[in-house]
N, C-alpha and C. Protein backbone atom coordinates (compact mmCIF):
# COMPACT_ATOMS: atom_id res chain seq x y z
N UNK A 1 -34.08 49.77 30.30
CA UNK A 1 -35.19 50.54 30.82
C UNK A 1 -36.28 50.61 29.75
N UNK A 2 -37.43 50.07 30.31
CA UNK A 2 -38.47 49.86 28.90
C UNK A 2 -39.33 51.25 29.26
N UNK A 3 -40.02 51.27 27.91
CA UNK A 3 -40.68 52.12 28.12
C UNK A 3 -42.35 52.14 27.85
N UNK A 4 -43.12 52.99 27.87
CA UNK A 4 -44.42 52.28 27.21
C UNK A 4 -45.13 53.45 26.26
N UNK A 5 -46.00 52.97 25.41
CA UNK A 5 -46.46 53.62 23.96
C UNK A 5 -48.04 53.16 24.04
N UNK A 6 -48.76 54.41 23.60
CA UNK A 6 -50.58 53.98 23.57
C UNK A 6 -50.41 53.70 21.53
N UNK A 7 -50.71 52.28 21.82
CA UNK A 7 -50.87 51.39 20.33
C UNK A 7 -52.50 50.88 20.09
N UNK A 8 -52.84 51.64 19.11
CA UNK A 8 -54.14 51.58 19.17
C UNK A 8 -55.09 50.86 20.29
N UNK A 9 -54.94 52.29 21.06
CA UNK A 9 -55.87 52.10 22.05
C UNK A 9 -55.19 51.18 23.01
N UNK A 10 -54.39 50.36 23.37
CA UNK A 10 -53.96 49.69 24.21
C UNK A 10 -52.44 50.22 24.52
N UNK A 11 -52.09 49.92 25.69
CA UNK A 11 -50.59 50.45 26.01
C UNK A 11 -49.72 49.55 25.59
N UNK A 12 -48.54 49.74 25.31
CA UNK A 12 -47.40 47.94 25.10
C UNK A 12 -46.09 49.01 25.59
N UNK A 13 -45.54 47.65 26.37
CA UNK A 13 -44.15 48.31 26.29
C UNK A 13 -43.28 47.90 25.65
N UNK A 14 -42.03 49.25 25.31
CA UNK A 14 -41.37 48.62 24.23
C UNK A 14 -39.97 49.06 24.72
N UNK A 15 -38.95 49.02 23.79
CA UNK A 15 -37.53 48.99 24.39
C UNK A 15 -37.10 49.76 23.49
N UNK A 16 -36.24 51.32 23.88
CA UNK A 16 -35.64 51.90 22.59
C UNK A 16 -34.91 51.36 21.99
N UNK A 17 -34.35 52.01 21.16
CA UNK A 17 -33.38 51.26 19.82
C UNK A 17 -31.90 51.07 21.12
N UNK A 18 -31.03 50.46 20.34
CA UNK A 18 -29.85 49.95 20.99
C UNK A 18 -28.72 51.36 21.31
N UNK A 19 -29.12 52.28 20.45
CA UNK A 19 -28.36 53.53 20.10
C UNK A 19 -28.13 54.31 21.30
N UNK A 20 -26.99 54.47 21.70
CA UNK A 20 -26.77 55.08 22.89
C UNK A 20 -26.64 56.84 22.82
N UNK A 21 -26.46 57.36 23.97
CA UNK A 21 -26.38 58.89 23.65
C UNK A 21 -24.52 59.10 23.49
N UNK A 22 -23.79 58.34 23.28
CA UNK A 22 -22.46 58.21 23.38
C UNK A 22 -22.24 58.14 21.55
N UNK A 23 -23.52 57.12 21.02
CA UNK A 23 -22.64 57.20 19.85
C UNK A 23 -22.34 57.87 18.61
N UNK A 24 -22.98 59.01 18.88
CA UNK A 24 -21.97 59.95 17.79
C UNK A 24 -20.46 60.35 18.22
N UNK A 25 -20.39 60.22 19.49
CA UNK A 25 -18.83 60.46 20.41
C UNK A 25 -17.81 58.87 19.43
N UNK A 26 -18.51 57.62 19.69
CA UNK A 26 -17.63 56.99 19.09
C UNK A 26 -17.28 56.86 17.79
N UNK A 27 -18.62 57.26 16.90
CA UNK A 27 -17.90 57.71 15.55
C UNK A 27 -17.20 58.76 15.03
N UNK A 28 -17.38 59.66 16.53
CA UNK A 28 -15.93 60.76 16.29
C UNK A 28 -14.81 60.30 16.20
N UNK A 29 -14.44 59.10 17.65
CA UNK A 29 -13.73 58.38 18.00
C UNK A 29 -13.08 57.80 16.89
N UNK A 30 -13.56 57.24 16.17
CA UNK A 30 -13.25 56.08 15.03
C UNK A 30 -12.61 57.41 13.72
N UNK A 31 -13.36 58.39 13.71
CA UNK A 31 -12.96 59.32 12.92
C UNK A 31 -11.44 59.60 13.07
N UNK A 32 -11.28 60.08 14.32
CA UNK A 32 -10.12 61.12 14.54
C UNK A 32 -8.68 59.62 14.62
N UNK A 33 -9.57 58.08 15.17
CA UNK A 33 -8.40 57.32 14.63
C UNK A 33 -7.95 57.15 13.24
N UNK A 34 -8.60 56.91 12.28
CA UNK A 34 -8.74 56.50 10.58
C UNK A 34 -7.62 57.79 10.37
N UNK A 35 -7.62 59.26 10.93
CA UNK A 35 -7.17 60.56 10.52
C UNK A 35 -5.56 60.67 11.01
N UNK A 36 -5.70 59.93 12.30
CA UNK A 36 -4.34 59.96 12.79
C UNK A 36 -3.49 58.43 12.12
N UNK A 37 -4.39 57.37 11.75
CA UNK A 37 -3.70 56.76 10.96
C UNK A 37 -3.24 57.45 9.26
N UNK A 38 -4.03 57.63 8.77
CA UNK A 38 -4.04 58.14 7.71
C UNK A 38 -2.60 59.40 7.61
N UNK A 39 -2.50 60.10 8.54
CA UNK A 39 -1.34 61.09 8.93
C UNK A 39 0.17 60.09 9.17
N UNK A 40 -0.12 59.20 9.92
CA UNK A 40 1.26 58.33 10.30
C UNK A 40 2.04 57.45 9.28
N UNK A 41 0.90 57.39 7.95
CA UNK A 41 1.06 56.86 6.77
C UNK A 41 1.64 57.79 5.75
N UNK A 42 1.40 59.06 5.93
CA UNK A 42 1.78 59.80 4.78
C UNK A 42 0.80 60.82 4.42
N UNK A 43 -0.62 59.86 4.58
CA UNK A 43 -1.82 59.91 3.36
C UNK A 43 -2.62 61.71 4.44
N UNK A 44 -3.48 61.80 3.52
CA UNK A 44 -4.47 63.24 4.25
C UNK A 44 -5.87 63.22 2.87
N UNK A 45 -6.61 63.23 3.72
CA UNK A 45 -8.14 63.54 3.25
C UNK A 45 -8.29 64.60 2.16
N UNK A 46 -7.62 65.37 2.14
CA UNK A 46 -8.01 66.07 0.81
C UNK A 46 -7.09 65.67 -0.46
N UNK A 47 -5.87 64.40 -0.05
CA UNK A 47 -5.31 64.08 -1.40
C UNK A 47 -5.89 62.42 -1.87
N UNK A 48 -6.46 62.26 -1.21
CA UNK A 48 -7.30 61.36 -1.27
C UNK A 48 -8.49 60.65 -2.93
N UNK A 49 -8.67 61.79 -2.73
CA UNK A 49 -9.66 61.71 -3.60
C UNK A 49 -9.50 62.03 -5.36
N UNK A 50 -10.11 61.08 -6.20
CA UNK A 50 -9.79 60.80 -7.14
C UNK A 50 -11.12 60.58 -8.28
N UNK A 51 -10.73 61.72 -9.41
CA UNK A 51 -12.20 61.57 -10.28
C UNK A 51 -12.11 60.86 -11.85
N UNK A 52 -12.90 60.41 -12.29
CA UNK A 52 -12.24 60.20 -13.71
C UNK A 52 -13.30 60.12 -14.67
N UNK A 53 -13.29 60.16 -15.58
CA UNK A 53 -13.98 60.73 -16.76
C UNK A 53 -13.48 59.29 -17.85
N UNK A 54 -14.35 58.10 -18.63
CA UNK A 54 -13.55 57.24 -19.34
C UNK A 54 -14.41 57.41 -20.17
N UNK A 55 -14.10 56.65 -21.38
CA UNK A 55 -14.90 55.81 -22.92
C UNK A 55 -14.43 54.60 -22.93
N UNK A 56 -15.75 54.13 -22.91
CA UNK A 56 -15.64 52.21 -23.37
C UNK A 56 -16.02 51.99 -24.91
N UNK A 57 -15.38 50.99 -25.44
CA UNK A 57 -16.51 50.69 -26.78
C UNK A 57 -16.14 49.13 -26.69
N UNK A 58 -16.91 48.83 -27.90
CA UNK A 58 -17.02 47.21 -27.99
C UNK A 58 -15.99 47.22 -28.90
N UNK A 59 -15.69 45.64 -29.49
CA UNK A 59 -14.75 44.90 -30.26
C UNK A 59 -14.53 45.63 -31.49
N UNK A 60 -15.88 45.85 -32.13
CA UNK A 60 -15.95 46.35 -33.53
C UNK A 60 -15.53 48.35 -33.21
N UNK A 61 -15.45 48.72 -32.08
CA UNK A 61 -15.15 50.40 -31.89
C UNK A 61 -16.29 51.62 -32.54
N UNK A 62 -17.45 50.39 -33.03
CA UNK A 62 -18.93 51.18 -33.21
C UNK A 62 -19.79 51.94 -32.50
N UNK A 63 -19.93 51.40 -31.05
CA UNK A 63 -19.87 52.52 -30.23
C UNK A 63 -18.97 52.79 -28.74
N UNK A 64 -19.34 54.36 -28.54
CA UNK A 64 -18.49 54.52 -27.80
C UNK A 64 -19.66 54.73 -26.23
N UNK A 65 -19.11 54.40 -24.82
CA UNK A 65 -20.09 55.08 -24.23
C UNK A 65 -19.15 56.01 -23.28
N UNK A 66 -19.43 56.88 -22.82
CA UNK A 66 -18.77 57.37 -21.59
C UNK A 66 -19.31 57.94 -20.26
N UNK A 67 -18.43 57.81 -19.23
CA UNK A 67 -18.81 57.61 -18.21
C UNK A 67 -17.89 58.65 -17.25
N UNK A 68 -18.30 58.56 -16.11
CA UNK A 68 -17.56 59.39 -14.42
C UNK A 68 -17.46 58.33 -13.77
N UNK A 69 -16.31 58.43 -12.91
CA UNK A 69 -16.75 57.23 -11.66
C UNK A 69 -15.30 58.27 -10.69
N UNK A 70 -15.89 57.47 -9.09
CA UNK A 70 -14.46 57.83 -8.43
C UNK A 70 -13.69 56.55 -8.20
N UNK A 71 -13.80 55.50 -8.57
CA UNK A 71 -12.89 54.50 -8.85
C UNK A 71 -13.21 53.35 -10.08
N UNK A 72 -12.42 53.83 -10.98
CA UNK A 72 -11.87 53.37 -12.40
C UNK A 72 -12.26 51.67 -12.27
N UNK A 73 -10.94 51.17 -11.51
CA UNK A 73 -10.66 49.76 -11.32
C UNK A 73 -12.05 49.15 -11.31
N UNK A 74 -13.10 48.98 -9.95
CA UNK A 74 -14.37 49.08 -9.55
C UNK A 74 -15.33 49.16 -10.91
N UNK A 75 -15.34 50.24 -11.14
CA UNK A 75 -16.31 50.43 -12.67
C UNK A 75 -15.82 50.15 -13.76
N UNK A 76 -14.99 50.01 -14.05
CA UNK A 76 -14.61 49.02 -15.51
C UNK A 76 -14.89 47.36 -15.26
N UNK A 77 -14.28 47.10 -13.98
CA UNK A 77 -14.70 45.62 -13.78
C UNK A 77 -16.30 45.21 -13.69
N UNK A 78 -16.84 46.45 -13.21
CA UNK A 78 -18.40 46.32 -13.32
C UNK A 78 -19.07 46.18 -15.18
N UNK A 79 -18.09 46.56 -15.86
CA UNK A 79 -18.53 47.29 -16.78
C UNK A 79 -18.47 45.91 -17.50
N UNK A 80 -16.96 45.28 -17.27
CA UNK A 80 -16.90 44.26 -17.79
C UNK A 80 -17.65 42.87 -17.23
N UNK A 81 -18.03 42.71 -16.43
CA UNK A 81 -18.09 41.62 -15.92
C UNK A 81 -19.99 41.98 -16.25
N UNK A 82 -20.47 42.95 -16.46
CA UNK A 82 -22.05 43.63 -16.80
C UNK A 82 -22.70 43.18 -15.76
N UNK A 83 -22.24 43.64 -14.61
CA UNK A 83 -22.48 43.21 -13.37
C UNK A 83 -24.42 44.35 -12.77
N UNK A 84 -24.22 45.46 -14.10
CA UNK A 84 -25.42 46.46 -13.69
C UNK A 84 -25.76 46.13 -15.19
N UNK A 85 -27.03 46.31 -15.52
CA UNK A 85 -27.88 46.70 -16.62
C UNK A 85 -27.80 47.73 -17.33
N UNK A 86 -27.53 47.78 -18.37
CA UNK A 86 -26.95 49.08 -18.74
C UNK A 86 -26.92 49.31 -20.21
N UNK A 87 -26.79 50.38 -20.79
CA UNK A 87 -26.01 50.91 -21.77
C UNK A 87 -25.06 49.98 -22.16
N UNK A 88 -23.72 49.46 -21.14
CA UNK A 88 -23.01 49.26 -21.71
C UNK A 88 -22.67 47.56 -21.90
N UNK A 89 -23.70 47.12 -20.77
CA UNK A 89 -23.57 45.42 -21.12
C UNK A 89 -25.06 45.24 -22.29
N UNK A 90 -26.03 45.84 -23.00
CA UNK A 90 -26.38 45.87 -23.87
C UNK A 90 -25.86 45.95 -25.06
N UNK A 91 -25.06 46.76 -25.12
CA UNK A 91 -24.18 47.26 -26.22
C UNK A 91 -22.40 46.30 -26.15
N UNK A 92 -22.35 46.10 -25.37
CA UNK A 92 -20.75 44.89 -25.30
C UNK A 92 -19.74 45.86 -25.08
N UNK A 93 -19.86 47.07 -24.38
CA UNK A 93 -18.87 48.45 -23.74
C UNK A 93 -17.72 48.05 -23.12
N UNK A 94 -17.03 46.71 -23.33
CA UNK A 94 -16.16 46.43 -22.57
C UNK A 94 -14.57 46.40 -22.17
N UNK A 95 -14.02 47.48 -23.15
CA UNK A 95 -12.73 47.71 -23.50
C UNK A 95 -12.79 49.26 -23.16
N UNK A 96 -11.28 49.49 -22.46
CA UNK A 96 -11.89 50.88 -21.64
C UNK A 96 -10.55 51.08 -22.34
N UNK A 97 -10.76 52.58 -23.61
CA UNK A 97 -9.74 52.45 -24.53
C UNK A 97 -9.29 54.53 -24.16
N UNK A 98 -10.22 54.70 -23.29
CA UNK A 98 -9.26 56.41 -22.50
C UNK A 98 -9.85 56.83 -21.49
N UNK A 99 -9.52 57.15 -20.79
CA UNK A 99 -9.13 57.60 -19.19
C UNK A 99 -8.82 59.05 -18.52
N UNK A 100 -9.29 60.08 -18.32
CA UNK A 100 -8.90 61.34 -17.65
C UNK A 100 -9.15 61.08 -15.91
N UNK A 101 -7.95 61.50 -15.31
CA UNK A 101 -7.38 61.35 -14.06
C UNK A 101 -8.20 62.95 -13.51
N UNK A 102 -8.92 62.89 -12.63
CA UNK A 102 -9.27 64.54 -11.57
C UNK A 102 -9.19 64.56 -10.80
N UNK A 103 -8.74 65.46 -9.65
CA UNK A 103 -9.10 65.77 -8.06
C UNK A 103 -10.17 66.67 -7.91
N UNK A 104 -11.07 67.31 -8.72
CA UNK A 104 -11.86 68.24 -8.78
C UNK A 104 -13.26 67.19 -9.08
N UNK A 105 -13.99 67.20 -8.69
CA UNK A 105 -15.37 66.17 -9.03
C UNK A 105 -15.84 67.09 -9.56
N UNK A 106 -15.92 68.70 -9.48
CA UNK A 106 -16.58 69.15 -10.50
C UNK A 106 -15.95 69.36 -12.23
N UNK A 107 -15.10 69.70 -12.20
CA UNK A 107 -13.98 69.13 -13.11
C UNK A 107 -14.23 68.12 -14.07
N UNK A 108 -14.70 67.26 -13.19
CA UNK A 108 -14.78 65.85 -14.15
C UNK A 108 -16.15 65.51 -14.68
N UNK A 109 -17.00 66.14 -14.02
CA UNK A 109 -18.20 66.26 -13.96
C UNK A 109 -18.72 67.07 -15.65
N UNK A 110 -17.64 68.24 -15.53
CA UNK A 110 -17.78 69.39 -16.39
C UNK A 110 -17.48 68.62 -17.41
N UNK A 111 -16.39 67.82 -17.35
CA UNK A 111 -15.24 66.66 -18.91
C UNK A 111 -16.25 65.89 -19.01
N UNK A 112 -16.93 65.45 -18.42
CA UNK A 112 -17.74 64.38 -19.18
C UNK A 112 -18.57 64.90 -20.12
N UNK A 113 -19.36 65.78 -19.27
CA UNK A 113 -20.47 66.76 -20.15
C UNK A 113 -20.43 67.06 -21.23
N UNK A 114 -18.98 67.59 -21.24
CA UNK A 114 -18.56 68.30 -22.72
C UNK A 114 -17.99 67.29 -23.74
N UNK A 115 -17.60 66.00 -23.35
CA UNK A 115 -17.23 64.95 -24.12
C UNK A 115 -19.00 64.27 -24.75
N UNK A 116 -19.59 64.70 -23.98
CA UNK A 116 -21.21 63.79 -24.35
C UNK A 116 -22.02 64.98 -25.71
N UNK A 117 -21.44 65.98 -25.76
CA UNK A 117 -21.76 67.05 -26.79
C UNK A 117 -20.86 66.99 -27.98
N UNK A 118 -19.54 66.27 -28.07
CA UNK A 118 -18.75 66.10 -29.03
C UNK A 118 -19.06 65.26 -30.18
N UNK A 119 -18.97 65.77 -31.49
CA UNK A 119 -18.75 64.51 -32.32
C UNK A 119 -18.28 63.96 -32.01
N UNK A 120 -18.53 62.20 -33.08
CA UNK A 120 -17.50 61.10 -32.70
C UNK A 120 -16.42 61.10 -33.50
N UNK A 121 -15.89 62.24 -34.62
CA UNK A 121 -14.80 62.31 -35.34
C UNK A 121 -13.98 62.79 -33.99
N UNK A 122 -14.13 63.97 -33.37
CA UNK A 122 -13.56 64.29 -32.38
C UNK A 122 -13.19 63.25 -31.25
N UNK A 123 -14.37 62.54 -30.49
CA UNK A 123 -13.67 61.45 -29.70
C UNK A 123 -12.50 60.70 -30.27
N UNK A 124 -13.30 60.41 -31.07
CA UNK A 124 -11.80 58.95 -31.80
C UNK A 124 -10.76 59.53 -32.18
N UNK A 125 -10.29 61.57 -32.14
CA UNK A 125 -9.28 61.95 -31.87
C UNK A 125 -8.68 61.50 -30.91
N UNK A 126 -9.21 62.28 -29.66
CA UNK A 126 -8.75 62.16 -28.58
C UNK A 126 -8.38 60.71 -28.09
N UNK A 127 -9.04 59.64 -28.41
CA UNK A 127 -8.77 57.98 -28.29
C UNK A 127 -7.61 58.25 -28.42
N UNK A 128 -7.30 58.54 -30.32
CA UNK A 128 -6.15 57.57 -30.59
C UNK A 128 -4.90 59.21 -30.59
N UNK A 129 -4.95 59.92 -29.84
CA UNK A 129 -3.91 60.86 -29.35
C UNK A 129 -2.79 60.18 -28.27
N UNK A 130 -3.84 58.98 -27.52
CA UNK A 130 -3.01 58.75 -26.30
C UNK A 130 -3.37 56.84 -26.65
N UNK A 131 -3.75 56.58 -27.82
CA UNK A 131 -3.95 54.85 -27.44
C UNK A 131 -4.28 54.90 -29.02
N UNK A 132 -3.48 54.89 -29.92
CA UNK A 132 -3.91 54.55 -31.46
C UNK A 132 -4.33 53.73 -32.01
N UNK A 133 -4.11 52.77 -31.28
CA UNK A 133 -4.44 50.95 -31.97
C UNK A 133 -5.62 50.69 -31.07
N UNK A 134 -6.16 51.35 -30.18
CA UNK A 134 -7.70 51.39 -29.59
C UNK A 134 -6.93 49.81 -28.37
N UNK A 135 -6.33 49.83 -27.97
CA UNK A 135 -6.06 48.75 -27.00
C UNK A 135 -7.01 48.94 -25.92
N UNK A 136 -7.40 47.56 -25.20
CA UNK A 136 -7.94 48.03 -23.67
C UNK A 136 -7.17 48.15 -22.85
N UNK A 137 -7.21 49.34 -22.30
CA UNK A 137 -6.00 49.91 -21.07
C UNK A 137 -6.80 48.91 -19.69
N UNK A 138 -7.37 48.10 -19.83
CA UNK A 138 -7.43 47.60 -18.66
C UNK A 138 -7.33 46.15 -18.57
N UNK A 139 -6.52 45.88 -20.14
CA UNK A 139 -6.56 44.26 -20.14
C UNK A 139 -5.73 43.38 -19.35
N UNK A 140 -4.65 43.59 -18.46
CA UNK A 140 -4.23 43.35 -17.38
C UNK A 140 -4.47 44.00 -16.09
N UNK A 141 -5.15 44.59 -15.65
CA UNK A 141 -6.24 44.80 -14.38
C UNK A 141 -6.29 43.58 -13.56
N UNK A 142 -7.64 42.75 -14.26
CA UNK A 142 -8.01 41.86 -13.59
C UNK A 142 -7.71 40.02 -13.98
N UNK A 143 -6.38 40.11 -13.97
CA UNK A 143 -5.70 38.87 -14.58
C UNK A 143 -5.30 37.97 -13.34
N UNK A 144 -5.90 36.59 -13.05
CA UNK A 144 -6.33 35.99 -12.07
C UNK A 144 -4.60 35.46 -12.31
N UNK A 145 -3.73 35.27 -10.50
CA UNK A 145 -2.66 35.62 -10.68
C UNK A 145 -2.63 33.97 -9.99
N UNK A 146 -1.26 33.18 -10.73
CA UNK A 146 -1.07 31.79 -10.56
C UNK A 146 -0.06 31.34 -9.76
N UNK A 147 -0.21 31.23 -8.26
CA UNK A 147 0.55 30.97 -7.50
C UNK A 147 0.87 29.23 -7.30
């Protein structure tokens, strides 16, 4: 069903968008399936979710940068591969040498903050509390697998 519009000064007809009055009903639809799958699996929407708080540094451990993300895997591989412009593919940030796990985004939000106000005698505590030899905890991540 077309319709018509005054376009400078002349009429044209035109055709609404494709969007029906149904489809917020089907992205309910699609909702309440993803929820009842998600239930038949185990899984539920509020355990879902996952925050984290890291430090990268380069080879030499001269600097450190740190970061938030809600998926680790994703942003370290970004980090490494310097897939964004950045801080940290300027600087060679590519060894992700500590890691804090959150379900609270504000939480993690708060850990970063307060890690970005710390000396760096203090960081390179906390590093080598849980990783002494400064290893990259993500050097088997993305190890292309030989079938």
């Amino acid at each position: 069903m077309g319709m018509t519009r005054a376009v400078g000064g002349e009429v044209r007809r035109f055709q609404p968008p494709l969007e029906s009055k149904c489809e917020p009903y089907n992205k309910l639809y699609y909702l309440f399936l993803i929820f009842c799958l998600q239930m038949l699996l185990g899984l539920q929407f509020w355990d879902m979710k996952e925050y984290f708080v890291y430090m990268l540094t380069n080879k030499y451990h001269n600097v450190l940068y740190i970061g938030f993300t809600n998926n680790i895997r994703r942003r370290v591989y970004e980090h490494k591969r310097k897939i964004v412009y950045g801080f940290t593919s300027k600087y060679n940030c590519t060894k992700l040498v500590w890691y804090e796990k959150f379900s609270d985004v504000n939480l993690a939000i708060a850990r970063e903050k307060q890690l970005k106000t710390w000396q760096r005698s203090w960081k390179n505590n906390l590093i080598e509390k849980l990783n002494p030899d400064w290893h990259d905890l993500a050097a088997d991540w993305f190890v292309k697998s030989t079938k």
